[in-house]
C-alpha atoms as a PDB file:
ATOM      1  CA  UNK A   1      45.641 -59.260  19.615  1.00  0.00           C
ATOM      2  CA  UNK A   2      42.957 -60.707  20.945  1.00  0.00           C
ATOM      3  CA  UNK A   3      39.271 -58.945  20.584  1.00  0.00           C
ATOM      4  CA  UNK A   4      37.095 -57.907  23.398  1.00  0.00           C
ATOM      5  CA  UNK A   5      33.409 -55.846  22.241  1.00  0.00           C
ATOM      6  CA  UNK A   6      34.927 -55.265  18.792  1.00  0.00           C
ATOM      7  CA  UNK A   7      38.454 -53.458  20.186  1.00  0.00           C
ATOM      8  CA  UNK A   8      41.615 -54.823  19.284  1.00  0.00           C
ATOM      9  CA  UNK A   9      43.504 -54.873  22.718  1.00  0.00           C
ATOM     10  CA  UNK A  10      47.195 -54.697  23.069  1.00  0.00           C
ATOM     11  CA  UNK A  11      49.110 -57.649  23.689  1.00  0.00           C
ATOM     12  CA  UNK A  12      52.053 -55.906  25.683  1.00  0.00           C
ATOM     13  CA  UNK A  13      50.245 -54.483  28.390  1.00  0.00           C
ATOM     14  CA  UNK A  14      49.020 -55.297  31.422  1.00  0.00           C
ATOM     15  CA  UNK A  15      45.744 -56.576  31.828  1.00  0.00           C
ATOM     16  CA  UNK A  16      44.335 -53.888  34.359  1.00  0.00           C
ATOM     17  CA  UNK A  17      45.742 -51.425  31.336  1.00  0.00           C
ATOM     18  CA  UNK A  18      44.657 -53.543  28.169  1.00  0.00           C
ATOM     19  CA  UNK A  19      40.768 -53.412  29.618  1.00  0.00           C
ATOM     20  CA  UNK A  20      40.610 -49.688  29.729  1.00  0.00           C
ATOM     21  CA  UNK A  21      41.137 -49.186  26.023  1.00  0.00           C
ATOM     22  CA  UNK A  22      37.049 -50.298  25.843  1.00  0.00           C
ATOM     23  CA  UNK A  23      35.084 -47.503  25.722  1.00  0.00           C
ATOM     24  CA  UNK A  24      33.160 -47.524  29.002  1.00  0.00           C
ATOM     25  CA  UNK A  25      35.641 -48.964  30.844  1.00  0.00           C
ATOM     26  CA  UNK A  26      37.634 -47.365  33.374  1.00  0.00           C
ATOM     27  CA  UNK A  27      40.138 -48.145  36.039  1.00  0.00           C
ATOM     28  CA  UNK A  28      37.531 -48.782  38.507  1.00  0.00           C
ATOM     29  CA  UNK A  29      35.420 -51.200  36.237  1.00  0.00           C
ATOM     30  CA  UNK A  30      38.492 -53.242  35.705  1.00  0.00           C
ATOM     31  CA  UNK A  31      38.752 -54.198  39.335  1.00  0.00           C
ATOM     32  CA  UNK A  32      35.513 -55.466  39.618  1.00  0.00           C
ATOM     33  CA  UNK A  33      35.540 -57.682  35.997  1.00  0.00           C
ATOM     34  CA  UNK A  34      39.072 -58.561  37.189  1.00  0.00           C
ATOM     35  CA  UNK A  35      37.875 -60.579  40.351  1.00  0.00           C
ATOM     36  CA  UNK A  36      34.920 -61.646  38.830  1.00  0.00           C
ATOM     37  CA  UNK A  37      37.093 -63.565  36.683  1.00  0.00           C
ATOM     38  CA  UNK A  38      39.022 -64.055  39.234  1.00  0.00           C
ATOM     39  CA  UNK A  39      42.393 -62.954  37.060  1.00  0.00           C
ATOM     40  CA  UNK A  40      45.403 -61.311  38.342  1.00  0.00           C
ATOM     41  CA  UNK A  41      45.578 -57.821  36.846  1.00  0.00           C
ATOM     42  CA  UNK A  42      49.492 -58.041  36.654  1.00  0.00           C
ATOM     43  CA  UNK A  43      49.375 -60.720  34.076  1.00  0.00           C
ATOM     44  CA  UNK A  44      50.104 -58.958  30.519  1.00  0.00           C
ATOM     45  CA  UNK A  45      46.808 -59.792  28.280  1.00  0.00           C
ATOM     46  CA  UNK A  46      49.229 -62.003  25.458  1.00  0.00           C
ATOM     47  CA  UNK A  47      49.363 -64.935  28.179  1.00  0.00           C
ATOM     48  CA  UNK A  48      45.490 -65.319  28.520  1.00  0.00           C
ATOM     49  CA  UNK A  49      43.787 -68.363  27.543  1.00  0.00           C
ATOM     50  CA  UNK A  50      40.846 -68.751  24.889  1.00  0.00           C
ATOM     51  CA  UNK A  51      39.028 -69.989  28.052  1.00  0.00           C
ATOM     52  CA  UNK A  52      40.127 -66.784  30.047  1.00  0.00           C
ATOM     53  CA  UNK A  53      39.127 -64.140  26.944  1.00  0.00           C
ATOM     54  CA  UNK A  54      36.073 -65.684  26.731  1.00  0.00           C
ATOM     55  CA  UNK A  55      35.244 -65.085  30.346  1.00  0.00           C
ATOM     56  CA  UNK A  56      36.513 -61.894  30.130  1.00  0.00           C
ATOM     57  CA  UNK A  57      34.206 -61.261  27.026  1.00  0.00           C
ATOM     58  CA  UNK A  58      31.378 -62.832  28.714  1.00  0.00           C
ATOM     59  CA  UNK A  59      31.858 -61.008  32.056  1.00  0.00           C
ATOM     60  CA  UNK A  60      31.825 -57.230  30.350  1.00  0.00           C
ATOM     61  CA  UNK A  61      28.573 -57.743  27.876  1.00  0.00           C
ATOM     62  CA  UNK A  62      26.831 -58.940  31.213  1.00  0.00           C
ATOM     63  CA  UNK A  63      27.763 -56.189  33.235  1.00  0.00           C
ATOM     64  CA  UNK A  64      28.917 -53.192  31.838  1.00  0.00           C
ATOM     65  CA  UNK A  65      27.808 -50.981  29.014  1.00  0.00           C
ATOM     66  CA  UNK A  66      30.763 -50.574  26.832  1.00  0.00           C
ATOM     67  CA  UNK A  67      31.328 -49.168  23.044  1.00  0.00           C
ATOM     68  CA  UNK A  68      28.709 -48.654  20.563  1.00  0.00           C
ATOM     69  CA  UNK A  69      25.768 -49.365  23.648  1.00  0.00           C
ATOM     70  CA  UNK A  70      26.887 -46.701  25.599  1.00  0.00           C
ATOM     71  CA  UNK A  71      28.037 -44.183  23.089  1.00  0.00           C
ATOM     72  CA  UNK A  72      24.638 -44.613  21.328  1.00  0.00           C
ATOM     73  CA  UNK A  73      22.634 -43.922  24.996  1.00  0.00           C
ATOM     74  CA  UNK A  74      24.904 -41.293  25.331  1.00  0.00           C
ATOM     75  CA  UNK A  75      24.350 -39.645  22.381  1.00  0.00           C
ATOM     76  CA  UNK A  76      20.498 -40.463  23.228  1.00  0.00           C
ATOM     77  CA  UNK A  77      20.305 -38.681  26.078  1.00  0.00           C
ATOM     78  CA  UNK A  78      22.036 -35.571  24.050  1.00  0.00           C
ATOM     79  CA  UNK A  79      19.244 -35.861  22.097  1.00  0.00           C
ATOM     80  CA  UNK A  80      16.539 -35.706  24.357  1.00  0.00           C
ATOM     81  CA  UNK A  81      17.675 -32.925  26.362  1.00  0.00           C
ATOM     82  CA  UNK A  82      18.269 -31.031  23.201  1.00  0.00           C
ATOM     83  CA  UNK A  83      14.570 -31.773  21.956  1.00  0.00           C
ATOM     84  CA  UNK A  84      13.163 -30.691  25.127  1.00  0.00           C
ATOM     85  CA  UNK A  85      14.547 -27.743  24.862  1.00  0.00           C
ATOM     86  CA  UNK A  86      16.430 -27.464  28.469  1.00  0.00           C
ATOM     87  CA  UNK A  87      19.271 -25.072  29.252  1.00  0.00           C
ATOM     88  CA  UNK A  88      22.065 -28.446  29.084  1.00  0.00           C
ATOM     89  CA  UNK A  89      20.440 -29.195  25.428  1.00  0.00           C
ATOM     90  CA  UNK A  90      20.558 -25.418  24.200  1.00  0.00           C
ATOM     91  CA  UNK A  91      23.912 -25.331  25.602  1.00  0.00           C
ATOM     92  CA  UNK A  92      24.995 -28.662  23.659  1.00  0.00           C
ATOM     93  CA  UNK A  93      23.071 -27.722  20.358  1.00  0.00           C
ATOM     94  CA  UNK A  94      24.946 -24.504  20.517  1.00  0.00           C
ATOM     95  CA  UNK A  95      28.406 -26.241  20.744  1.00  0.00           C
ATOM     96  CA  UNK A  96      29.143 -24.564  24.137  1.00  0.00           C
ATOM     97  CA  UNK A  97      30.036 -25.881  27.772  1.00  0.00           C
ATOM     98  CA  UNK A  98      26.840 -27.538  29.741  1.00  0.00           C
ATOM     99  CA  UNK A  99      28.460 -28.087  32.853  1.00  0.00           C
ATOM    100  CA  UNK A 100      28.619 -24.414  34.169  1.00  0.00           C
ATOM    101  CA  UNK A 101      32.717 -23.500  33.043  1.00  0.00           C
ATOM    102  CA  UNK A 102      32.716 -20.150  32.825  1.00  0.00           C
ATOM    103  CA  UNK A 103      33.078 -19.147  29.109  1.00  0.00           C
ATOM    104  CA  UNK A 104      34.608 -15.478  28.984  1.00  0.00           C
ATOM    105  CA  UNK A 105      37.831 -17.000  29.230  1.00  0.00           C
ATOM    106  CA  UNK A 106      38.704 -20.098  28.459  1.00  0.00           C
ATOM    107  CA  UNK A 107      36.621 -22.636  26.584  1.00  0.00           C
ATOM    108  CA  UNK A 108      38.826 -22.929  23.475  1.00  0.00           C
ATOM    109  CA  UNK A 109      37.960 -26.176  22.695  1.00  0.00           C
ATOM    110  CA  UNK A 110      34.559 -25.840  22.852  1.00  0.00           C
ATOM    111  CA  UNK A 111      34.450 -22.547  20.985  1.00  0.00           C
ATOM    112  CA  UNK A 112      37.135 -22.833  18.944  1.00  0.00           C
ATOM    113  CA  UNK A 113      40.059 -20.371  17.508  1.00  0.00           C
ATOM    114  CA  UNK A 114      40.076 -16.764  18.790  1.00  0.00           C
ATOM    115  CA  UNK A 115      37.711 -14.330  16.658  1.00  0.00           C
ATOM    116  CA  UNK A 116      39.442 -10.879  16.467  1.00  0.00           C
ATOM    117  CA  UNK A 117      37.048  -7.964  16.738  1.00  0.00           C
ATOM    118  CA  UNK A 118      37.782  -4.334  16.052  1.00  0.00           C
ATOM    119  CA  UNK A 119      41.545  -4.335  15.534  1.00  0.00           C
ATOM    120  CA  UNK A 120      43.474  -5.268  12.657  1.00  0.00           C
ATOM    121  CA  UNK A 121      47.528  -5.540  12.007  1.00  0.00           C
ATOM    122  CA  UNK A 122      48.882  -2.463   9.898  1.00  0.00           C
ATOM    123  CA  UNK A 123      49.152  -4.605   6.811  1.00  0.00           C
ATOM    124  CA  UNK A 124      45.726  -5.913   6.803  1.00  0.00           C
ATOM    125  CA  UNK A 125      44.398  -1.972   7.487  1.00  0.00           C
ATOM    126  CA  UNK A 126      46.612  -1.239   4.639  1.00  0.00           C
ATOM    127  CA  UNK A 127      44.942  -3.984   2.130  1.00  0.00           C
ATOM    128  CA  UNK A 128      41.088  -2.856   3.267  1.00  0.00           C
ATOM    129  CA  UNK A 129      41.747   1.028   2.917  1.00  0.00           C
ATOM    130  CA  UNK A 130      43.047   0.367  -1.087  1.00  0.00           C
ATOM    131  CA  UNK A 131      40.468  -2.227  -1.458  1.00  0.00           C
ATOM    132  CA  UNK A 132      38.061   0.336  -0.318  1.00  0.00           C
ATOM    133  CA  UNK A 133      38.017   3.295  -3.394  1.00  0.00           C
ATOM    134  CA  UNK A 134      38.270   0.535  -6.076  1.00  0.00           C
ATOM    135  CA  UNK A 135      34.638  -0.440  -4.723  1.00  0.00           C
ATOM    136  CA  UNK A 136      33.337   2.385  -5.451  1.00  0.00           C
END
């Protein structure tokens, strides 16, 4: 496996594939760095050259942000909105959608597991109405 920004990529796969496992890079950006390099993107990434890798390498540190770069500006820009104060940095501080998803439904991810209000299972009513005259 050869290394590429500090990201083992796969041997086995293609090259327009192998590329996208950088963070930063998508199917789009591969194009491009492929014919800068001038590379065919069917070409499986084990039967690259030293000489080709290292254009590769060369190629995607000059032009695109990848990995810990663009993760840290990302999570820069979080940061600043959040200090500011503005609706998308409340939104993010609070651990809730910023992009406008509607959040009455949905949203599980974001808000994690269900939160029951108000009604409980027989067995659980059970164990809170005996727990109930032992507390006082």
């Amino acid at each position: 496996m050869a290394r590429i920004s500090g990201v083992d990529l796969p041997n086995d796969k293609r090259l327009d594939i192998a590329l996208t496992y950088l963070y930063g890079v998508g199917r789009s950006n591969v194009k491009l760095i492929l014919k800068k390099a001038d590379l065919d993107p069917t070409r499986r990434f084990k039967t690259l050259t030293d000489d080709e890798v290292s254009k590769l390498t060369k190629i995607i540190e000059k032009d695109t942000m990848v990995e810990g770069d663009l993760r840290r500006a990302v999570g820069d820009s979080i940061k600043r909105l959040i200090e500011i104060k503005s609706y998308r940095g409340m939104r993010h501080a609070h651990r809730l959608p910023s992009r406008g998803q509607r959040t009455k439904t949905n949203a599980r991810t974001k808000r994690g597991k269900r939160m029951t209000v108000g009604a409980l299972k027989k067995e659980d009513r059970a164990k809170t109405e005996t727990a109930a005259p032992a507390a006082k």
